[in-house]
Protein backbone atom coordinates (compact mmCIF):
# COMPACT_ATOMS: atom_id res chain seq x y z
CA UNK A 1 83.31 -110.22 -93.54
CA UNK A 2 80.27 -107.26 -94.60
CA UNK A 3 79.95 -106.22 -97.53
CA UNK A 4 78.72 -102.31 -96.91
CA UNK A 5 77.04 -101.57 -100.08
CA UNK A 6 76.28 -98.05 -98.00
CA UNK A 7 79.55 -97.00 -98.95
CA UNK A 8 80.28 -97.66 -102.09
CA UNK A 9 79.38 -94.61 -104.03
CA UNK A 10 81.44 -92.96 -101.41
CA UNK A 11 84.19 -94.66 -101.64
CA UNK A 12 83.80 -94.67 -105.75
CA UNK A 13 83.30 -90.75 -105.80
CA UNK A 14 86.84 -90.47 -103.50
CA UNK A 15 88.61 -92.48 -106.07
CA UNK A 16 87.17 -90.82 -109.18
CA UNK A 17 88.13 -87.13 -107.28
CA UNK A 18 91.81 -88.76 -107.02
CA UNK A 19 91.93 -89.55 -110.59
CA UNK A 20 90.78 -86.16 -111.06
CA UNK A 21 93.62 -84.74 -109.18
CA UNK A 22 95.81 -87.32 -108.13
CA UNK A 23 96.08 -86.38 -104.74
CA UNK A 24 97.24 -89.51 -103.08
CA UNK A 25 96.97 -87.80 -99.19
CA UNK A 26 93.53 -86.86 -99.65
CA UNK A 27 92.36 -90.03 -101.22
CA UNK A 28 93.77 -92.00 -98.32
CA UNK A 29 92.53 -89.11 -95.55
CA UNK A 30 89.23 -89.43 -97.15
CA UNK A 31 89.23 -93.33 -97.41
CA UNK A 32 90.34 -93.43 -93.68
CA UNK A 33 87.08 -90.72 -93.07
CA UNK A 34 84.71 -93.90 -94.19
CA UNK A 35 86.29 -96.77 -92.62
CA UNK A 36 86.32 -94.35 -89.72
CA UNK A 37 82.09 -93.78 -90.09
CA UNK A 38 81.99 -97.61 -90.19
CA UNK A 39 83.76 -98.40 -87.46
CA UNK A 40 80.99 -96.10 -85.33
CA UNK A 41 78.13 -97.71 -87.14
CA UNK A 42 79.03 -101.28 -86.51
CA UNK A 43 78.73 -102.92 -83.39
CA UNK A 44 82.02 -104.91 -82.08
CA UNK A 45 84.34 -103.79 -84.95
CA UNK A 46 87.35 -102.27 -82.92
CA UNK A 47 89.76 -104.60 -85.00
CA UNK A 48 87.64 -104.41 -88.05
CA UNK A 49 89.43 -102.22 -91.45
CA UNK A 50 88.06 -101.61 -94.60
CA UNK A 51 88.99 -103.32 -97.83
CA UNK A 52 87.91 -103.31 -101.33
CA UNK A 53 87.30 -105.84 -104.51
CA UNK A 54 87.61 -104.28 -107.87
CA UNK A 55 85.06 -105.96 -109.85
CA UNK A 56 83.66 -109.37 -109.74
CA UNK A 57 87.15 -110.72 -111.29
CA UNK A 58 89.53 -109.36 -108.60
CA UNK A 59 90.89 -111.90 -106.50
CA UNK A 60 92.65 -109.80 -104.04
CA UNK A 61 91.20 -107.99 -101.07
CA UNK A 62 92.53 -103.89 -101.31
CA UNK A 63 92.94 -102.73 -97.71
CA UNK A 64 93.85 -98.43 -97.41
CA UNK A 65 96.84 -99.24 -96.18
CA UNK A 66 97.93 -101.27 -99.37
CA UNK A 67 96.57 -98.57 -102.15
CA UNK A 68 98.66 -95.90 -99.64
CA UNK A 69 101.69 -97.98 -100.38
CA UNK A 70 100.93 -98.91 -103.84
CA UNK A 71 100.53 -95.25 -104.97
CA UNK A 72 103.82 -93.94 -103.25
CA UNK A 73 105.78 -96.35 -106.05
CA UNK A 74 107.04 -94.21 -108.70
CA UNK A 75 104.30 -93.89 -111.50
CA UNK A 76 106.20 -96.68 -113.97
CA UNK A 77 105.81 -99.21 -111.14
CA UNK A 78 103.57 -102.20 -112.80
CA UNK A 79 101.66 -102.79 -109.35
CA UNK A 80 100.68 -99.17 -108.96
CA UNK A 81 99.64 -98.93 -113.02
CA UNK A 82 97.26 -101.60 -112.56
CA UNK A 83 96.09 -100.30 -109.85
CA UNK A 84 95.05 -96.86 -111.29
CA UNK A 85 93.03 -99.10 -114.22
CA UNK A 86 91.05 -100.73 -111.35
CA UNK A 87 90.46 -97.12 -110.39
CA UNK A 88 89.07 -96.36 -113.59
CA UNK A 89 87.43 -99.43 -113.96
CA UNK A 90 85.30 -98.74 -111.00
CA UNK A 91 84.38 -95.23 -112.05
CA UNK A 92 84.29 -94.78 -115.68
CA UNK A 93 82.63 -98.35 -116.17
CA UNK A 94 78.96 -98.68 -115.49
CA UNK A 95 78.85 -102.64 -115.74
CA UNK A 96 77.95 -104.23 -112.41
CA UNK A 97 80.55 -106.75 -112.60
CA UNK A 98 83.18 -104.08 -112.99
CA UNK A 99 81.99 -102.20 -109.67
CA UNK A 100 83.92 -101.31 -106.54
CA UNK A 101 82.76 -103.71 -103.80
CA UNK A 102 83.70 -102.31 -100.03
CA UNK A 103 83.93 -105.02 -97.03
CA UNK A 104 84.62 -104.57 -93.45
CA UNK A 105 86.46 -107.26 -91.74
């Protein structure tokens, strides 16, 4: 596991701009985009994919692939509400242990 620090306000500005318009195709296009640029800048990471931690509380690890499916669930769907909080969470709060950490494993 690396933690990419690098990308985090990338990653954070792609998820504020999807709150913004709530374009889940884009978010996920652009998301891909990164773990894409990571993939060329880290040696022997063929297998590798990008994930994320939602503050220093979240116990899961977020890969693309799971907020893609997570967003497609109709808008009253609990897992997909808390998911848009952790968006917000990351990008409206400026508290370090509420930040969006990005790992490549």
């Amino acid at each position: 596991m690396k933690s990419l620090a690098q990308y985090t306000y990338s990653c954070t500005n792609t998820i504020f701009k999807f709150l913004k318009n709530n374009d889940s195709n884009k978010l996920v296009s652009k998301l891909r985009e990164i773990e894409l640029h990571a993939k060329d800048s880290i040696p022997n990471s063929d297998e590798k994919s990008l994930w994320f931690k939602f503050g220093d509380y979240d116990t899961l690890s977020t890969t693309i692939q799971e907020i893609e499916h997570t967003l497609a669930m109709p808008i009253t769907n609990g897992n997909r509400q808390l998911l848009i909080e952790q968006f917000e969470m990351v990008t409206q709060d400026i508290e370090p242990s509420k930040e969006l950490r990005v790992f490549y494993s």
